[in-house]
C-alpha atoms as a PDB file:
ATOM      1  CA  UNK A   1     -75.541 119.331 -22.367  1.00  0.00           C
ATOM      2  CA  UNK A   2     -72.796 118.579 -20.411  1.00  0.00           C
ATOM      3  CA  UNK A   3     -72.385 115.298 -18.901  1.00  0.00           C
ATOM      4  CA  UNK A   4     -72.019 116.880 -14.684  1.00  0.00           C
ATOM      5  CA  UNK A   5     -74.648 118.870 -15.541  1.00  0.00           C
ATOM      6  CA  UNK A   6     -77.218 116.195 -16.724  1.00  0.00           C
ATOM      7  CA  UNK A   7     -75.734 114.278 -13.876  1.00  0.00           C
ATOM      8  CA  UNK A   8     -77.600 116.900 -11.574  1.00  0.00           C
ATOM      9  CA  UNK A   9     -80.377 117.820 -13.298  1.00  0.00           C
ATOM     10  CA  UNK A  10     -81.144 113.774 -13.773  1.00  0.00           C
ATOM     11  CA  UNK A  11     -80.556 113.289  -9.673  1.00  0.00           C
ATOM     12  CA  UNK A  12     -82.379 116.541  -9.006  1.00  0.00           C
ATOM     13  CA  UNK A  13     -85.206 114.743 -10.794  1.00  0.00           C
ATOM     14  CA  UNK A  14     -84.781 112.215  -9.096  1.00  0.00           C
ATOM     15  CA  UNK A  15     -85.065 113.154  -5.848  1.00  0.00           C
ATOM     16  CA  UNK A  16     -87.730 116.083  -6.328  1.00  0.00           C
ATOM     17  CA  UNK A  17     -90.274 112.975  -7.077  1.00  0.00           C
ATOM     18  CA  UNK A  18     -89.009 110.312  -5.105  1.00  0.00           C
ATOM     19  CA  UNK A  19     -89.017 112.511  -2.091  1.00  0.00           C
ATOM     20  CA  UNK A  20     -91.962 114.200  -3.215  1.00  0.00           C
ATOM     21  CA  UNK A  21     -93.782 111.202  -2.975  1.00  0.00           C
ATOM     22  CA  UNK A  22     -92.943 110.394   0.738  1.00  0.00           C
ATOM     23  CA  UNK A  23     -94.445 114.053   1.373  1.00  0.00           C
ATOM     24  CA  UNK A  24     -96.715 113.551  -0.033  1.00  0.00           C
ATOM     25  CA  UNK A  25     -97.771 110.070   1.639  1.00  0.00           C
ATOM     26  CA  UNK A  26     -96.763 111.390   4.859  1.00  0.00           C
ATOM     27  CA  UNK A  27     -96.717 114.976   5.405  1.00  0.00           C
ATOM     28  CA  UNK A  28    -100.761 116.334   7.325  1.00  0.00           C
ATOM     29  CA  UNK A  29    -103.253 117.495   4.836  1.00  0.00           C
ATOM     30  CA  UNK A  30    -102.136 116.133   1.677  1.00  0.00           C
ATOM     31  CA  UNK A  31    -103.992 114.342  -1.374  1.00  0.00           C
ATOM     32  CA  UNK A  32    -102.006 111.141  -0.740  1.00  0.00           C
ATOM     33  CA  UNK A  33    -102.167 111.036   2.814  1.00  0.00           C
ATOM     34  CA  UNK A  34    -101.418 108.229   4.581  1.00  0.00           C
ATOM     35  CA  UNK A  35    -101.902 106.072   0.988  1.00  0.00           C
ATOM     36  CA  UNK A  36     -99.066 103.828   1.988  1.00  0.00           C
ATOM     37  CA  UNK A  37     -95.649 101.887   1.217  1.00  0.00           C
ATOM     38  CA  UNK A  38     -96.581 100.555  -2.274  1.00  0.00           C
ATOM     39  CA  UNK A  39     -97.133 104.457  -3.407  1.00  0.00           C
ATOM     40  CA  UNK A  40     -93.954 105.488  -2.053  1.00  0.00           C
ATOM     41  CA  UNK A  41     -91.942 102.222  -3.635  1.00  0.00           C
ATOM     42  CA  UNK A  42     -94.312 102.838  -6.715  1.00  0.00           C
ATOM     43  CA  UNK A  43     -93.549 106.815  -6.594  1.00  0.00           C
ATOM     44  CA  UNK A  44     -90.048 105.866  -6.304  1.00  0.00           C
ATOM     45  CA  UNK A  45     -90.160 103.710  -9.392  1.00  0.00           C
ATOM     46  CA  UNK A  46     -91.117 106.302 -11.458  1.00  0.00           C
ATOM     47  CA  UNK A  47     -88.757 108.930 -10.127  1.00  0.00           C
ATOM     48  CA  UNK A  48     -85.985 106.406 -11.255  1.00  0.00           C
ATOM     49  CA  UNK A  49     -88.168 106.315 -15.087  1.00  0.00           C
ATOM     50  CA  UNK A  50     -87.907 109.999 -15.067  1.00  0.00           C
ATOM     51  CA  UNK A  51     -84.844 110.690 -14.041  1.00  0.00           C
ATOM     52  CA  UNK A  52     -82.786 107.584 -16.079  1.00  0.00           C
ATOM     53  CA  UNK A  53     -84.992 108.373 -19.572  1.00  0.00           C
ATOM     54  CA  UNK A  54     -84.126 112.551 -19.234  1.00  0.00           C
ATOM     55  CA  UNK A  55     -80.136 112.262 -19.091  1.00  0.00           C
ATOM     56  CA  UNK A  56     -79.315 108.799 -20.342  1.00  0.00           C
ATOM     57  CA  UNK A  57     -78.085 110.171 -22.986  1.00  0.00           C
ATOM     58  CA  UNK A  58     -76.223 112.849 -22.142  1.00  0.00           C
ATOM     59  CA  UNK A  59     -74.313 111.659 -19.151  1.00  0.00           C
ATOM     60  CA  UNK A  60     -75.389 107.720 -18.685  1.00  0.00           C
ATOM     61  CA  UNK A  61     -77.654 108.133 -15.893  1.00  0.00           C
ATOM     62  CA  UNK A  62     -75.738 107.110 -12.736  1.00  0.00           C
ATOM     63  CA  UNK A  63     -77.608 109.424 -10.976  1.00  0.00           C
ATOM     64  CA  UNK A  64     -76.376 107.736  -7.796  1.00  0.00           C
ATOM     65  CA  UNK A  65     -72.748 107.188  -6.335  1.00  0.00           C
ATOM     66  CA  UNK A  66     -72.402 104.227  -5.675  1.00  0.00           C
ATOM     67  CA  UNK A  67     -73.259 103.124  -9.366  1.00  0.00           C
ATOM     68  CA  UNK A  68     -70.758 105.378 -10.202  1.00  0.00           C
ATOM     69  CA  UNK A  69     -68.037 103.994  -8.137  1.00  0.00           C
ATOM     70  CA  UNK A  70     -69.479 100.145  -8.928  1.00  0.00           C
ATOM     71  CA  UNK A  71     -69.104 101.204 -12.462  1.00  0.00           C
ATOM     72  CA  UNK A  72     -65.173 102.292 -12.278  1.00  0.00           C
ATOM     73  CA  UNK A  73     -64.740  99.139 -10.141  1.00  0.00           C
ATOM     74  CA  UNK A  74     -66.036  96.786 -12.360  1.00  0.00           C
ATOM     75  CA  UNK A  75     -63.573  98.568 -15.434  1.00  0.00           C
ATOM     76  CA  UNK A  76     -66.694 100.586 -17.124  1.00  0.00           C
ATOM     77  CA  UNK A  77     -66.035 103.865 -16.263  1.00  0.00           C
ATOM     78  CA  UNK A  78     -62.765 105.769 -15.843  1.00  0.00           C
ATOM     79  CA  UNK A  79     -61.798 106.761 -12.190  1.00  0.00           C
ATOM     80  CA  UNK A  80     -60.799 110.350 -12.830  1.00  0.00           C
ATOM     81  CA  UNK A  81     -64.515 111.367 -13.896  1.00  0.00           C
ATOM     82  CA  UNK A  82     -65.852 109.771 -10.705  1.00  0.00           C
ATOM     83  CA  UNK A  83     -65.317 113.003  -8.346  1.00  0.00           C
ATOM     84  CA  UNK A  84     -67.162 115.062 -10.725  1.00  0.00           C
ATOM     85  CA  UNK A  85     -70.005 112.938 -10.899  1.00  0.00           C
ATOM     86  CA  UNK A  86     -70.264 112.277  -7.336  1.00  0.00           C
ATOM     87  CA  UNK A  87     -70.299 115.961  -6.767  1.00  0.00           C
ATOM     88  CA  UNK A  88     -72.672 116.873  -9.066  1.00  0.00           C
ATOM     89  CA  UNK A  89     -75.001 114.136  -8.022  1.00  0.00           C
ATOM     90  CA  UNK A  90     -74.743 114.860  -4.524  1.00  0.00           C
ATOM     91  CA  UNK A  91     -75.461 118.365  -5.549  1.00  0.00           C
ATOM     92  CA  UNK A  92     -78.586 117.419  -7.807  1.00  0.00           C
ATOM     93  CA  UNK A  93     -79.839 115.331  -4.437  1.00  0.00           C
ATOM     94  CA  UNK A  94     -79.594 118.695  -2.445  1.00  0.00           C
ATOM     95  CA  UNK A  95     -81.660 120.692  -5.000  1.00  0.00           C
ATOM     96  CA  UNK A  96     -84.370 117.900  -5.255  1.00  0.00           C
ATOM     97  CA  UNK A  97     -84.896 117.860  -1.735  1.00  0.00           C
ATOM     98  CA  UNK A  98     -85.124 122.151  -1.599  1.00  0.00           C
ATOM     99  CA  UNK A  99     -87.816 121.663  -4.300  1.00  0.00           C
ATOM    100  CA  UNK A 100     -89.769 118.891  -2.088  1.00  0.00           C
ATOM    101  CA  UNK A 101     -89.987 121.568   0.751  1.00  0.00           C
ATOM    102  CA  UNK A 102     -90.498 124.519  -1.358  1.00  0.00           C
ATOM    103  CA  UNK A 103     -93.475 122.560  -2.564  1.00  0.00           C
ATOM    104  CA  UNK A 104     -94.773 121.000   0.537  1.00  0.00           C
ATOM    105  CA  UNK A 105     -93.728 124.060   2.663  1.00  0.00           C
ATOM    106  CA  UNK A 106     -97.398 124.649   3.816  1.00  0.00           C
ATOM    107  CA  UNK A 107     -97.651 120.668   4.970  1.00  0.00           C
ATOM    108  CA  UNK A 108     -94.569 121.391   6.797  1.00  0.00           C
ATOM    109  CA  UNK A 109     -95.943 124.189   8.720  1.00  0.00           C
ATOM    110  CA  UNK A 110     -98.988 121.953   9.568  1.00  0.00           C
ATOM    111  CA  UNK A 111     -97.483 118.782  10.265  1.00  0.00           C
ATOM    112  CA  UNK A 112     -96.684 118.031  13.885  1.00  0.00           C
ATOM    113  CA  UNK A 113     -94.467 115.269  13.962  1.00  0.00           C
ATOM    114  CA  UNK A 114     -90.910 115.847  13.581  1.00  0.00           C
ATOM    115  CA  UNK A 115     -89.889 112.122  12.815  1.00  0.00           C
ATOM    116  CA  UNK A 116     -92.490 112.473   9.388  1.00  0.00           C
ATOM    117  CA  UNK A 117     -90.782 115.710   8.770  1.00  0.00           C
ATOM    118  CA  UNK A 118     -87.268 114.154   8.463  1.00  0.00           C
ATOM    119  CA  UNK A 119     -88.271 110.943   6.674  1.00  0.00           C
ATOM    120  CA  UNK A 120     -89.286 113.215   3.978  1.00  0.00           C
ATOM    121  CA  UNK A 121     -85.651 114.297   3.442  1.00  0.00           C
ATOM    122  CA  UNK A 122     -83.567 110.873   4.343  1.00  0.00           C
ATOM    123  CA  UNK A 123     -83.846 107.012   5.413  1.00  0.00           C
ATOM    124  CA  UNK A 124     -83.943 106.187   8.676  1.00  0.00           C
ATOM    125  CA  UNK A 125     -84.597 102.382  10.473  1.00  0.00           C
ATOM    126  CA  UNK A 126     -87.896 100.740  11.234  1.00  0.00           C
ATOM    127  CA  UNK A 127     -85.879  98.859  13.708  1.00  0.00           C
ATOM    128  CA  UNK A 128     -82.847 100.626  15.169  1.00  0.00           C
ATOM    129  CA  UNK A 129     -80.002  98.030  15.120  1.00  0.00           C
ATOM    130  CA  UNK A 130     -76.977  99.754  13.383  1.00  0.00           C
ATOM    131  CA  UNK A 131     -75.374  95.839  11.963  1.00  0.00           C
ATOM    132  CA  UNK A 132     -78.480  94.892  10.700  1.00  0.00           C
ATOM    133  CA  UNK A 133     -79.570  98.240   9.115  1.00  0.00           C
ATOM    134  CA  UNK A 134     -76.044  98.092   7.350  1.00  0.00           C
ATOM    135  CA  UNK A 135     -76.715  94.528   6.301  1.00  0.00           C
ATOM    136  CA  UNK A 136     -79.867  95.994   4.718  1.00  0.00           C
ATOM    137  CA  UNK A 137     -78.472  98.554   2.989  1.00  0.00           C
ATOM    138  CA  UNK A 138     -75.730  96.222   1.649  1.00  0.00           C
ATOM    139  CA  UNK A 139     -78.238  94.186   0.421  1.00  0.00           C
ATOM    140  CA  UNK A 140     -80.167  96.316  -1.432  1.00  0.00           C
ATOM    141  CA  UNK A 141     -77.270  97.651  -2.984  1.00  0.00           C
ATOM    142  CA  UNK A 142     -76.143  94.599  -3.890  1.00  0.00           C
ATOM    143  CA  UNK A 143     -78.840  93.750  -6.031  1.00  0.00           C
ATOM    144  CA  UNK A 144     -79.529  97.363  -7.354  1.00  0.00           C
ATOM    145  CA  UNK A 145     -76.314  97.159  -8.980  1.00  0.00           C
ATOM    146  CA  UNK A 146     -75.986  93.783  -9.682  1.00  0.00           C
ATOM    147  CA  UNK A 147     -78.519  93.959 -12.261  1.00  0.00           C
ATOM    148  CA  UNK A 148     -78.277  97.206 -13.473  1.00  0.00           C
ATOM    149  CA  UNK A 149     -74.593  95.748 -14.400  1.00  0.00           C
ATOM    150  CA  UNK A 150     -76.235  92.495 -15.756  1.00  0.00           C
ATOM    151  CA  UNK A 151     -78.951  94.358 -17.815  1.00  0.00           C
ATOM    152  CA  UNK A 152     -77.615  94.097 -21.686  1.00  0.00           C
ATOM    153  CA  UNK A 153     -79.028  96.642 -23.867  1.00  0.00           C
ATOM    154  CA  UNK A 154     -81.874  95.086 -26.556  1.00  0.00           C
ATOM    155  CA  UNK A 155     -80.967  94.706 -30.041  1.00  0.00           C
ATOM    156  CA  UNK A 156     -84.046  97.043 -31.156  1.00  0.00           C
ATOM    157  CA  UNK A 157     -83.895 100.265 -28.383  1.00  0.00           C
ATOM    158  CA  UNK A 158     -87.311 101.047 -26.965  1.00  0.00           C
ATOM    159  CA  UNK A 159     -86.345 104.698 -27.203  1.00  0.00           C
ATOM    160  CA  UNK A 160     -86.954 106.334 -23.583  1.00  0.00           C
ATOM    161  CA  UNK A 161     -88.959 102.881 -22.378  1.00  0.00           C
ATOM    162  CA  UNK A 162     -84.952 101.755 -22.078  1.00  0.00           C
ATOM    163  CA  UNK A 163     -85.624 102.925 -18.482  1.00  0.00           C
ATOM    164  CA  UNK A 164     -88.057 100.691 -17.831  1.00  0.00           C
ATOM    165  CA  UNK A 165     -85.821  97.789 -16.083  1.00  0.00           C
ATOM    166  CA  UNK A 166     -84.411  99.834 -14.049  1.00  0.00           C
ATOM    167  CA  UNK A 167     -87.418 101.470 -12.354  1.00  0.00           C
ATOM    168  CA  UNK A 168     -89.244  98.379 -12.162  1.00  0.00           C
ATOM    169  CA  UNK A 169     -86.124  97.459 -10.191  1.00  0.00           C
ATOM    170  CA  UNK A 170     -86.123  99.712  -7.918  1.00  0.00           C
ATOM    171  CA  UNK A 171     -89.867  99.028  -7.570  1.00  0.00           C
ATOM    172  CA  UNK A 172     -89.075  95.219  -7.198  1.00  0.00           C
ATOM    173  CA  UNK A 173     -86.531  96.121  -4.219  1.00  0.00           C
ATOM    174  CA  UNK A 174     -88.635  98.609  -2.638  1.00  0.00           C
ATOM    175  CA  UNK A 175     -91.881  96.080  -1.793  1.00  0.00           C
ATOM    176  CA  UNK A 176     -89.503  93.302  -1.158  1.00  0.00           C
ATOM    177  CA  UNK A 177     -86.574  95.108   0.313  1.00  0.00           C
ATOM    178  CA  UNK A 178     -87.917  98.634   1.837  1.00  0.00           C
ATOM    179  CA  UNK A 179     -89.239  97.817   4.879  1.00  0.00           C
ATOM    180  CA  UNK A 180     -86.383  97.589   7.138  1.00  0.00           C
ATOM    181  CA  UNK A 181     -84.355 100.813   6.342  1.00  0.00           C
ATOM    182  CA  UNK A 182     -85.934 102.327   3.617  1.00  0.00           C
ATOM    183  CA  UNK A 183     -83.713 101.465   0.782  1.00  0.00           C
ATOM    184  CA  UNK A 184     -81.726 104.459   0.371  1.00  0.00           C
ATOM    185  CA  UNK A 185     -79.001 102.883  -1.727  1.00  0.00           C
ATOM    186  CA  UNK A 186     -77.806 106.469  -2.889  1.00  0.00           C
ATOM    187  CA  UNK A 187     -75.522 109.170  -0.585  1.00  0.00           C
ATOM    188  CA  UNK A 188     -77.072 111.314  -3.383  1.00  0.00           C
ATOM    189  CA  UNK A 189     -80.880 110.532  -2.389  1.00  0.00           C
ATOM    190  CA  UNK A 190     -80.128 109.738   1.615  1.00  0.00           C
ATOM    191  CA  UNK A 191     -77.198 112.134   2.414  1.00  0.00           C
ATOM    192  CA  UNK A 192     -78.126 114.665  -0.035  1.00  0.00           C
ATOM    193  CA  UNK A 193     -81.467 116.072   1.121  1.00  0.00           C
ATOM    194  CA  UNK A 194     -80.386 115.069   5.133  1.00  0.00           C
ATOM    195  CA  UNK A 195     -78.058 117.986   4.712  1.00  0.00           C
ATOM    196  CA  UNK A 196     -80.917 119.693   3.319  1.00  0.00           C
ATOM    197  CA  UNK A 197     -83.278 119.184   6.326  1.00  0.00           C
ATOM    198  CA  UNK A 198     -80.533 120.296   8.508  1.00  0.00           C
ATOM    199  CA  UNK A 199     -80.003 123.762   6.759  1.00  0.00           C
ATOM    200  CA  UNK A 200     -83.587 124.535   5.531  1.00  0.00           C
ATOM    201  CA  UNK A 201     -85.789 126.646   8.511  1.00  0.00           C
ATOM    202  CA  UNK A 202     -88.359 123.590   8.715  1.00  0.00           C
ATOM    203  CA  UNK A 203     -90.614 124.637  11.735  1.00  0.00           C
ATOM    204  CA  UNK A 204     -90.577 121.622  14.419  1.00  0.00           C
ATOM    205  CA  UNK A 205     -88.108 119.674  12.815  1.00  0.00           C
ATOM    206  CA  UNK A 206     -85.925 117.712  14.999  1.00  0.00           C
ATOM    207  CA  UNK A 207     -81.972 116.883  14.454  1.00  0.00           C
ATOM    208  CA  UNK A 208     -81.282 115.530  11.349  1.00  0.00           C
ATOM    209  CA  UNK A 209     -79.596 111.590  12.377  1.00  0.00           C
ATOM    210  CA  UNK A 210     -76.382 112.270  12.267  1.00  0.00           C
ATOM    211  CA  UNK A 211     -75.693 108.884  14.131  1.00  0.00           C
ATOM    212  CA  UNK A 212     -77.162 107.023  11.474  1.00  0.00           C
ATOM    213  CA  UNK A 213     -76.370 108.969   8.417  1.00  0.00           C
ATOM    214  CA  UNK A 214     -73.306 107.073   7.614  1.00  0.00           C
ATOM    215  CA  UNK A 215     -74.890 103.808   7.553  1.00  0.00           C
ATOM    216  CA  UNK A 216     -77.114 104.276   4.387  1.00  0.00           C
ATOM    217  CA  UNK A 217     -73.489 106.218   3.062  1.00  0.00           C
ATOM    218  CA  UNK A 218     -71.001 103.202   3.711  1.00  0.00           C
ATOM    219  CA  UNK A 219     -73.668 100.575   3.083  1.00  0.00           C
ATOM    220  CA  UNK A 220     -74.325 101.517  -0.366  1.00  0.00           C
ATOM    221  CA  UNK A 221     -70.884 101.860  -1.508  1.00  0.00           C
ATOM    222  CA  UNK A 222     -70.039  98.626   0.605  1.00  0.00           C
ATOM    223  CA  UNK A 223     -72.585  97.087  -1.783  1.00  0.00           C
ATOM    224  CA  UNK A 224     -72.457  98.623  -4.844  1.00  0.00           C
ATOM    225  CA  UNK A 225     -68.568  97.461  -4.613  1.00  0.00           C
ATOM    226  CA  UNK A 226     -69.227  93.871  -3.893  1.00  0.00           C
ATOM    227  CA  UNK A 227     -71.479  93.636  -6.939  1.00  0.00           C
ATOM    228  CA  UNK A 228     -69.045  95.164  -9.278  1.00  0.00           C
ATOM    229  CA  UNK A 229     -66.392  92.648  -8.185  1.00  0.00           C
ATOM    230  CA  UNK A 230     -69.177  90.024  -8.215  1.00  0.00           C
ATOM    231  CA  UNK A 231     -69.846  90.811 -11.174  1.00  0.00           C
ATOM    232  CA  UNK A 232     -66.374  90.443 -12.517  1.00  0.00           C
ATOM    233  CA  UNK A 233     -65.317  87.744 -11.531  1.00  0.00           C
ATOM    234  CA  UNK A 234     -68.537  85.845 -13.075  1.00  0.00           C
END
């Protein structure tokens, strides 16, 4: 397979389960109604398993980027491939995110608030207060990448359980870290499927956030950038 290519199928994973689990925790009239923050961070978790384990191989999982751009920054990754694996990300974020509402279409027609609608597609603050949502993101970022650049492969590989540290990362941030902005950390998970919402015909839905869009955007790659110099200079 082609490296772009597993780049978007491995984000399109990605996002169809990650999203999919916010539908399904907060979209009227499904299973997982209402079942809460640690099913969404745990959901989230495993989209990350999924997703990292399917094109690690292949195309090295970046699946996001701002690990892509950390990754050229910190000398790991040549610069000229990073435009074709941004757009193919971004790309595999946008499919994901048709898939969520081509499963959940029904919940859609039934559910009445718009806000729910639109955190099914993209981040948005518990708290509006655009510094400290940035901070937030920056944060997360931060340590997403920070340890996914400090993680040294083990002498005996653990075939597709490899993935393991890196959802249970993403786990670890999203109980400790999620609960101001949603830890979007990825234009290709937050940007992505925002676009989505605002082309798909989702009945009731309200604008899509443009004001805050670019937070979770420059955020991430404001922190994914720090790391990789961080990380660096150590």
């Amino acid at each position: 397979m082609n490296p772009l290519f597993g780049e978007f199928i491995g984000t399109a994973l990605l996002v169809l389960l990650g999203n999919g689990v916010v539908a399904n925790v907060l979209l009227s009239n499904t299973k997982g109604h209402n079942s809460g923050l640690i099913v969404i961070a745990f959901g989230w978790a495993m989209a990350v398993f999924v997703g990292v384990f399917s094109v690690a191989a292949i195309s090295g999982a970046h699946l996001n980027p701002a690990v892509t751009v950390a990754l050229a920054v910190a000398g790991k990754f040549e610069w000229a491939r990073v435009p074709g694996y941004v757009l193919a990300q971004m790309l595999g974020g946008m499919m994901g995110a048709l898939l969520v509402w081509v499963i959940y279409r029904k919940h859609y027609e039934t559910t009445e608030c718009a806000e729910l609608k639109l955190a099914t597609f993209c981040t948005g603050p518990a708290i509006r207060s655009l510094p400290g949502n940035l901070l937030s993101e920056v944060l997360a970022t931060f340590v997403l990448v920070f340890a996914i650049l400090s993680m040294v492969a083990p002498k005996m590989s653990l075939g597709a359980m490899d993935a393991l540290p890196v959802a249970l990362l993403v786990l670890g941030i999203g109980v400790s870290l999620g609960g101001t902005t949603g830890y979007a950390m990825s234009p290709a998970r937050d940007l992505a499927p925002r676009i989505m919402h605002a082309l798909l015909p989702i009945p009731g839905k309200r604008s899509s956030d443009w004001g805050y869009a670019w937070v979770p955007v420059v955020g991430s790659l404001l922190g994914a950038t720090l790391a990789a110099v961080t990380y660096t200079h150590l």
